[in-house]
C-alpha atoms as a PDB file:
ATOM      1  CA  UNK A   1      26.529  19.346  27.203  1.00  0.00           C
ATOM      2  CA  UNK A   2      24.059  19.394  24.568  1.00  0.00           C
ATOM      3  CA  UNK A   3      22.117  15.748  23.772  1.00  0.00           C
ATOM      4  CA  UNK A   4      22.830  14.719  19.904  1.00  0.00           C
ATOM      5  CA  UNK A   5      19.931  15.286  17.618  1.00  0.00           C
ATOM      6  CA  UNK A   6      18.767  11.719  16.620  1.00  0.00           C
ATOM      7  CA  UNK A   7      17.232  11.400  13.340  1.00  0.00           C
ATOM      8  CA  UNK A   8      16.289   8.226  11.627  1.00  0.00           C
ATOM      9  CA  UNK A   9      17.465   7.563   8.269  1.00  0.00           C
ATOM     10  CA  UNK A  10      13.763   7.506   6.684  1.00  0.00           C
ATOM     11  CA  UNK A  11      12.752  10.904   8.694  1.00  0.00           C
ATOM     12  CA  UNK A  12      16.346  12.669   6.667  1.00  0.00           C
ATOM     13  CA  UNK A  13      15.390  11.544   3.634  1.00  0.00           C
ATOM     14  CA  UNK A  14      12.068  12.685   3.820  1.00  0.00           C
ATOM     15  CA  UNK A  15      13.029  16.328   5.014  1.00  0.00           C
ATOM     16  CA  UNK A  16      15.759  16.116   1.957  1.00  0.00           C
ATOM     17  CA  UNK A  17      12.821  14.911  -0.137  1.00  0.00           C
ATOM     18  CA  UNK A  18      11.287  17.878   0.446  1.00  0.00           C
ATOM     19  CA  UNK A  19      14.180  20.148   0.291  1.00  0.00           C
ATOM     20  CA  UNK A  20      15.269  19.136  -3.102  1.00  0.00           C
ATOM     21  CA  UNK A  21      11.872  19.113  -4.243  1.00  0.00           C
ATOM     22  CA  UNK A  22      11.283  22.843  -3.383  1.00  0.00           C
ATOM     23  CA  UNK A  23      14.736  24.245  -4.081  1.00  0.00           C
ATOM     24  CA  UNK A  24      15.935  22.092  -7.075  1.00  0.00           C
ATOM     25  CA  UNK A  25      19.743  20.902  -6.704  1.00  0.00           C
ATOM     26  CA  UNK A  26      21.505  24.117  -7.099  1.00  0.00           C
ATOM     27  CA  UNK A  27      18.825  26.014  -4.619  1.00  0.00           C
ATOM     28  CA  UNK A  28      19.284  23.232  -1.679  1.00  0.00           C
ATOM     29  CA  UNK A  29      21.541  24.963   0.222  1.00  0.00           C
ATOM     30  CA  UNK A  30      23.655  23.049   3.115  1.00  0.00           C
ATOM     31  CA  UNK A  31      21.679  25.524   5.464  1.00  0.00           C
ATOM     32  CA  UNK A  32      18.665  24.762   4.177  1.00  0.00           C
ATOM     33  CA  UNK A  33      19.121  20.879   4.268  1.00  0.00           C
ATOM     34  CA  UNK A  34      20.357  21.185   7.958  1.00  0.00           C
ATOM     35  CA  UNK A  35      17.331  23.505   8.881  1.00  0.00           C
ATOM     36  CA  UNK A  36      14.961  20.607   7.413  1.00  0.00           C
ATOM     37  CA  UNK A  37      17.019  17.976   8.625  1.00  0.00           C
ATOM     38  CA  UNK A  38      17.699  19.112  12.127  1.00  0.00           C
ATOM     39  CA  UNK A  39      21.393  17.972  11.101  1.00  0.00           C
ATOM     40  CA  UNK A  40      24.311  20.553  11.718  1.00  0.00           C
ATOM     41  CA  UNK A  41      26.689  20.463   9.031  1.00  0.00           C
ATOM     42  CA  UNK A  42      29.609  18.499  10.674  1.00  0.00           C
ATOM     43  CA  UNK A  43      26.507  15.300  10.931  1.00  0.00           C
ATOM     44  CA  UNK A  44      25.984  15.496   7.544  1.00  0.00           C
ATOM     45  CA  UNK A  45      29.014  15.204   6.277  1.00  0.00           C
ATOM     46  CA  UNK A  46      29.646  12.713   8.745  1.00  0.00           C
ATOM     47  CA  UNK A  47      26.569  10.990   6.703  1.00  0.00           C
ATOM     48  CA  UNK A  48      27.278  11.858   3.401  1.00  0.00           C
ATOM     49  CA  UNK A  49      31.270  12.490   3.327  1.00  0.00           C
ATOM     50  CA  UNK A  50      30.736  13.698  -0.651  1.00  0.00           C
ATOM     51  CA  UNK A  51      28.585  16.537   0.143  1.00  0.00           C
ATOM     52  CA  UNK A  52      25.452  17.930  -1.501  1.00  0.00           C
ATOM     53  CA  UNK A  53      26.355  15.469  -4.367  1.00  0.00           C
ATOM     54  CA  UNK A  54      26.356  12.525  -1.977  1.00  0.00           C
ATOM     55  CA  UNK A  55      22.945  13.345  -0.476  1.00  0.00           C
ATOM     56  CA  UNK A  56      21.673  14.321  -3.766  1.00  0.00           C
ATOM     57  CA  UNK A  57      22.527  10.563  -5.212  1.00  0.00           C
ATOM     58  CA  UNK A  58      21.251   9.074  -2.135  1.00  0.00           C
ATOM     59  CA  UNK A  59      18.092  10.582  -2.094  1.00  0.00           C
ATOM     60  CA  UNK A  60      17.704   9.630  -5.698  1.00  0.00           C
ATOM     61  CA  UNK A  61      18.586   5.622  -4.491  1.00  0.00           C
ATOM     62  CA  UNK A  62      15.981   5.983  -1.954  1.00  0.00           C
ATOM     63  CA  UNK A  63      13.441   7.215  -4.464  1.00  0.00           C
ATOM     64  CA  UNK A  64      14.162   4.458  -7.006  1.00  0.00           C
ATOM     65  CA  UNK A  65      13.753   2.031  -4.120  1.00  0.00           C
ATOM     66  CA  UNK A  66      10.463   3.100  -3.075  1.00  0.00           C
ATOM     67  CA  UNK A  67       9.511   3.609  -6.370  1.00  0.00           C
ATOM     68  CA  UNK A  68      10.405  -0.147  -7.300  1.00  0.00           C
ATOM     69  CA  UNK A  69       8.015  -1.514  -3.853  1.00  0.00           C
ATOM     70  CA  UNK A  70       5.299   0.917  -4.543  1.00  0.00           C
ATOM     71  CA  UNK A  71       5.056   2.334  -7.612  1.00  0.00           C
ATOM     72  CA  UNK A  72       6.417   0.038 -10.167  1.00  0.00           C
ATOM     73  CA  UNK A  73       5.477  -3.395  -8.549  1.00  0.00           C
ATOM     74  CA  UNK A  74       1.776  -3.298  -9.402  1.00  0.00           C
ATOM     75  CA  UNK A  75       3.015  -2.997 -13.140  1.00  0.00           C
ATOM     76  CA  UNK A  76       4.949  -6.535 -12.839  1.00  0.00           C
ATOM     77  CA  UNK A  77       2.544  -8.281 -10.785  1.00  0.00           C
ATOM     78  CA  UNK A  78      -0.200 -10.441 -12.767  1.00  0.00           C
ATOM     79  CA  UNK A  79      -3.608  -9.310 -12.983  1.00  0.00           C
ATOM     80  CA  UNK A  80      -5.849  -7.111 -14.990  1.00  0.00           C
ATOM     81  CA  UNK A  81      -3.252  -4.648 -16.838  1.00  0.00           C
ATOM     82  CA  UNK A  82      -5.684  -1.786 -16.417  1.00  0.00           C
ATOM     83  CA  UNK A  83      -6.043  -2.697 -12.229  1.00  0.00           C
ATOM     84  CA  UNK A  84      -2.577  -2.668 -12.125  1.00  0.00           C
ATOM     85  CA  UNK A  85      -1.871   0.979 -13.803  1.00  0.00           C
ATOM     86  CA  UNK A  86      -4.633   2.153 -11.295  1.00  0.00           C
ATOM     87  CA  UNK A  87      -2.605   0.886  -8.419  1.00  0.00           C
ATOM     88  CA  UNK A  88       0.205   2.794  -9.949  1.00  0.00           C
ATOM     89  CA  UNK A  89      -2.266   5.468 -10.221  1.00  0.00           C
ATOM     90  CA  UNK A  90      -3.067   5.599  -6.660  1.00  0.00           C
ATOM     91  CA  UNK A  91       0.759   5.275  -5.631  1.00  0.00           C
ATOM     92  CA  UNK A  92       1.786   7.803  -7.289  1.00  0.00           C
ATOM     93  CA  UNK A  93      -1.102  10.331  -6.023  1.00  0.00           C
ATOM     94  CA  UNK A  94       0.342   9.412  -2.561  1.00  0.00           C
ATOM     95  CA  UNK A  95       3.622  10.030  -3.777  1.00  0.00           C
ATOM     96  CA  UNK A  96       3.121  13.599  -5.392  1.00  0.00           C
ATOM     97  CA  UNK A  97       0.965  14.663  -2.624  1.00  0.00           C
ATOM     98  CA  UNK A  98      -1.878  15.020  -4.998  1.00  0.00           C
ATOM     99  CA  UNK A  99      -0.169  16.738  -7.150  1.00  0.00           C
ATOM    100  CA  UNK A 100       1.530  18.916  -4.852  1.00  0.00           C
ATOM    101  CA  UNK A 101       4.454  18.035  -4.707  1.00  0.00           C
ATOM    102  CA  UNK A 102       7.079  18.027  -7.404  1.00  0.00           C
ATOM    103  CA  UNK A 103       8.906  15.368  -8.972  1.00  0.00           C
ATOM    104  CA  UNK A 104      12.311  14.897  -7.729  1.00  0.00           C
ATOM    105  CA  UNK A 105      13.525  13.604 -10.757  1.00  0.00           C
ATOM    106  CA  UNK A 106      12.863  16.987 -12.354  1.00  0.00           C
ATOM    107  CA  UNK A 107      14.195  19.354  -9.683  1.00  0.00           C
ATOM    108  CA  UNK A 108      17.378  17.379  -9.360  1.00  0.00           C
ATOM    109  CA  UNK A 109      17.595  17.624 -13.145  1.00  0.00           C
ATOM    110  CA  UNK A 110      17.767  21.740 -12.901  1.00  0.00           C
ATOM    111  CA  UNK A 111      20.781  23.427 -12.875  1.00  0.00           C
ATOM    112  CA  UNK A 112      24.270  22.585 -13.230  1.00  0.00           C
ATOM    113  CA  UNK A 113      23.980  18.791 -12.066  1.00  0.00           C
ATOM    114  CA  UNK A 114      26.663  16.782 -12.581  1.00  0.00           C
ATOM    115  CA  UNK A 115      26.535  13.802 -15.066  1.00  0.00           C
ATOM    116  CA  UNK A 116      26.981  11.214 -12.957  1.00  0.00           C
ATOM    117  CA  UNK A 117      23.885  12.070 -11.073  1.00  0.00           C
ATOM    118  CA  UNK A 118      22.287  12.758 -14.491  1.00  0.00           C
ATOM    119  CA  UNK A 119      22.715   9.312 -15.565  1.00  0.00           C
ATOM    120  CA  UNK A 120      21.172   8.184 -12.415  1.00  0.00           C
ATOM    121  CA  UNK A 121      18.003   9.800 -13.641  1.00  0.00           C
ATOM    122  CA  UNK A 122      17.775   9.317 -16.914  1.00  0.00           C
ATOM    123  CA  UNK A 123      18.199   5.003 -14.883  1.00  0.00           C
ATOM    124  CA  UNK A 124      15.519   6.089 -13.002  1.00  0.00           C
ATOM    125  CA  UNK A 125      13.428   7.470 -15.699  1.00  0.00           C
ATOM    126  CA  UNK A 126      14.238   4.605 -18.437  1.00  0.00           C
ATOM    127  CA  UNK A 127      12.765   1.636 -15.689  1.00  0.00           C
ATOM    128  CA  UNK A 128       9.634   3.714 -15.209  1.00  0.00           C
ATOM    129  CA  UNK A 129       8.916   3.945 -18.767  1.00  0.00           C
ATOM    130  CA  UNK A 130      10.272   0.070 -19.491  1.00  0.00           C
ATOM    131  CA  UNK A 131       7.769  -1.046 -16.414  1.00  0.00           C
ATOM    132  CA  UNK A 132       4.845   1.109 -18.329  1.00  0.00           C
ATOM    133  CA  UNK A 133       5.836  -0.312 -21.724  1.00  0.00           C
ATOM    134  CA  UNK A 134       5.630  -4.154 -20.187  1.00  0.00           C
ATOM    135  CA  UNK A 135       2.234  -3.867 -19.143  1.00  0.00           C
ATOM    136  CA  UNK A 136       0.673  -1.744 -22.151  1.00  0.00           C
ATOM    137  CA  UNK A 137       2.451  -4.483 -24.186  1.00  0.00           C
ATOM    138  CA  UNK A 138       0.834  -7.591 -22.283  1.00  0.00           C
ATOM    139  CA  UNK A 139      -2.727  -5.461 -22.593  1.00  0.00           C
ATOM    140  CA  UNK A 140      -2.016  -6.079 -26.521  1.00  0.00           C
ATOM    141  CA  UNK A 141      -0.096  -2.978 -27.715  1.00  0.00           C
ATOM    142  CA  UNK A 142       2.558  -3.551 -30.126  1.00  0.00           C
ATOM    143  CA  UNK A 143       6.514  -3.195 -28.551  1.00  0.00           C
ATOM    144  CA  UNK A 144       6.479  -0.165 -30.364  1.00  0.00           C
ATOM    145  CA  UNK A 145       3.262   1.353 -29.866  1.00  0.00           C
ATOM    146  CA  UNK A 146       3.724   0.379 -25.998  1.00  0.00           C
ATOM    147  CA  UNK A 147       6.640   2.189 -25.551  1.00  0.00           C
ATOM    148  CA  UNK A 148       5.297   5.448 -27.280  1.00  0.00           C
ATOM    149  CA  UNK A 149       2.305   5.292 -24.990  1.00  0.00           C
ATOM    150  CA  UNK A 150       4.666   4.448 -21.790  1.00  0.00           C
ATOM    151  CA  UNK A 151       6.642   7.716 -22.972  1.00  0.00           C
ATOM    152  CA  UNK A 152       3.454   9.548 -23.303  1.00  0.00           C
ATOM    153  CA  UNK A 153       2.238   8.718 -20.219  1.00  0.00           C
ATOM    154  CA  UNK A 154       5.258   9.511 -18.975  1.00  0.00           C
ATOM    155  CA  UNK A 155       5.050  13.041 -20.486  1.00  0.00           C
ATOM    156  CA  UNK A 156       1.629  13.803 -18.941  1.00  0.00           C
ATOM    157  CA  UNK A 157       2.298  12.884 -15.352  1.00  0.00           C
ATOM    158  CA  UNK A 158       5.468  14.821 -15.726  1.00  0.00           C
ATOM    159  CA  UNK A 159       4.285  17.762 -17.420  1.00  0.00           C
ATOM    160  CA  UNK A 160       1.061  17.667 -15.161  1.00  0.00           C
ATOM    161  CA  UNK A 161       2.992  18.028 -12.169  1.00  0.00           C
ATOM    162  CA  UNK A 162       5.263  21.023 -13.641  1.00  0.00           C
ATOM    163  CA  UNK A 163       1.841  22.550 -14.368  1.00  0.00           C
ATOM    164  CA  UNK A 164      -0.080  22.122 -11.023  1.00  0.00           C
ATOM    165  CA  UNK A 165       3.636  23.333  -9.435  1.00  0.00           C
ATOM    166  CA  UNK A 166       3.475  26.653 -10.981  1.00  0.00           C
ATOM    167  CA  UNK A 167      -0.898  27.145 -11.221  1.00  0.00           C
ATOM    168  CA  UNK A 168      -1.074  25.892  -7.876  1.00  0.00           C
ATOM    169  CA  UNK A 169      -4.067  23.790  -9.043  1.00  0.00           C
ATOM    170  CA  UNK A 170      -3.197  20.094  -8.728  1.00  0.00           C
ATOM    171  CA  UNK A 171      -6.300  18.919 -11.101  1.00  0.00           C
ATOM    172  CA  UNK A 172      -4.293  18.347 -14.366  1.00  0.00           C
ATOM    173  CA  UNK A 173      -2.486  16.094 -12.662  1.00  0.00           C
ATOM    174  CA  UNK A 174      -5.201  14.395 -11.408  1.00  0.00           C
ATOM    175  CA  UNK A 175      -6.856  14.349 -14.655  1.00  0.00           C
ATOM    176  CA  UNK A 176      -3.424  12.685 -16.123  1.00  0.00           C
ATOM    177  CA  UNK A 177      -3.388   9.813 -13.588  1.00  0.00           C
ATOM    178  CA  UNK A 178      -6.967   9.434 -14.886  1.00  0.00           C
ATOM    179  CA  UNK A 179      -6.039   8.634 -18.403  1.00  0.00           C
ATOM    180  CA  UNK A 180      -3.422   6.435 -17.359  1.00  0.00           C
ATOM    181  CA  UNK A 181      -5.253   2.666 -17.742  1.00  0.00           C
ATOM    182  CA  UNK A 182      -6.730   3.924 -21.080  1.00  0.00           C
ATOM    183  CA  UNK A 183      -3.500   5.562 -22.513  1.00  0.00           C
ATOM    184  CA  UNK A 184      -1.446   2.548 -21.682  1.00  0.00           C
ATOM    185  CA  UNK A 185      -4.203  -0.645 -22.706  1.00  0.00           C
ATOM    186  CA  UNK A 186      -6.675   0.912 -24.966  1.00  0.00           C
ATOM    187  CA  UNK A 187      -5.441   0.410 -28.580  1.00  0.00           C
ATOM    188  CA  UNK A 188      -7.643   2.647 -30.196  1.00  0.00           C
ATOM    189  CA  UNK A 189      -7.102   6.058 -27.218  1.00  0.00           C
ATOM    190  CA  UNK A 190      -6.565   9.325 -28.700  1.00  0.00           C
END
């Protein structure tokens, strides 16, 4: 009799992480998840009874999670506003992999996902921007000028990481996470 493949709750999500972040939803194959995973089929649906759907969703609840402990909790701690978005800064960098790895919230997006799961990232998306809008609003910004920076900023880690994904050459998203404490406090940035 074979022994049952063990595998820990955080080490599945990150090998899903990674799966949905190279293949998109519609690429992520059952194959491919159970490759990554180490999961035959039968385990994951014994895991995730919905499916690709299910894991998909989950994944995205993980994210948002870690997001809310690492990446958005400098942004609602006190402090120097521009300290704070550099701690962001640096989470994120961990996060993306220095740019090399794409954003989930993107490669979920592709394809013919469902709305439900759509909603859940347009969630995920709208706290991101609200927790960038808080703090470029306590640096001084006006509500609405904060929350067309936090959009902008937004836009350019975003669009940097679509850009080092296909170059190959993380630096404009390096250069993006740069700009973030200016973008976000300085009233007069360009």
């Amino acid at each position: 009799m074979m022994p049952l493949n063990k595998v820990s709750d955080q080490q599945m999500f990150d090998q899903l992480l990674e799966v949905f972040r190279v293949h998109g939803y519609e690429g992520a194959s059952l194959s491919l998840i159970s490759e990554a995973t180490g999961l035959k089929r039968a385990s994951l649906y014994h895991r995730f009874p919905g499916g690709k759907e299910e894991m998909a969703k989950s994944l995205l609840e993980h994210v948002d999670e870690l997001f809310a402990t690492e990446i958005l909790a400098p942004l609602n701690e006190s402090g120097d506003p521009k300290t704070r978005i550099r701690q962001m800064a640096r989470h994120l960098d961990a996060f993306y992999q220095g740019g090399r790895g794409s954003c989930l919230l993107d490669t979920l997006s592709l394809g013919g996902t469902n709305t439900g799961l759509l909603k859940d990232i347009h969630a995920s998306i709208s706290a991101w921007t609200d927790a960038m809008a808080t703090v470029a609003r306590e640096s001084g910004l006006s509500a609405a000028k904060a929350r067309r920076r936090a959009e902008e900023a937004l836009v350019q880690i975003q669009g940097s990481l679509v850009v080092a994904r296909i170059t190959g050459d993380p630096a404009p998203f390096m250069r993006a996470l740069k700009t973030l404490p200016d973008l976000l406090t300085d009233p007069d940035y360009h």
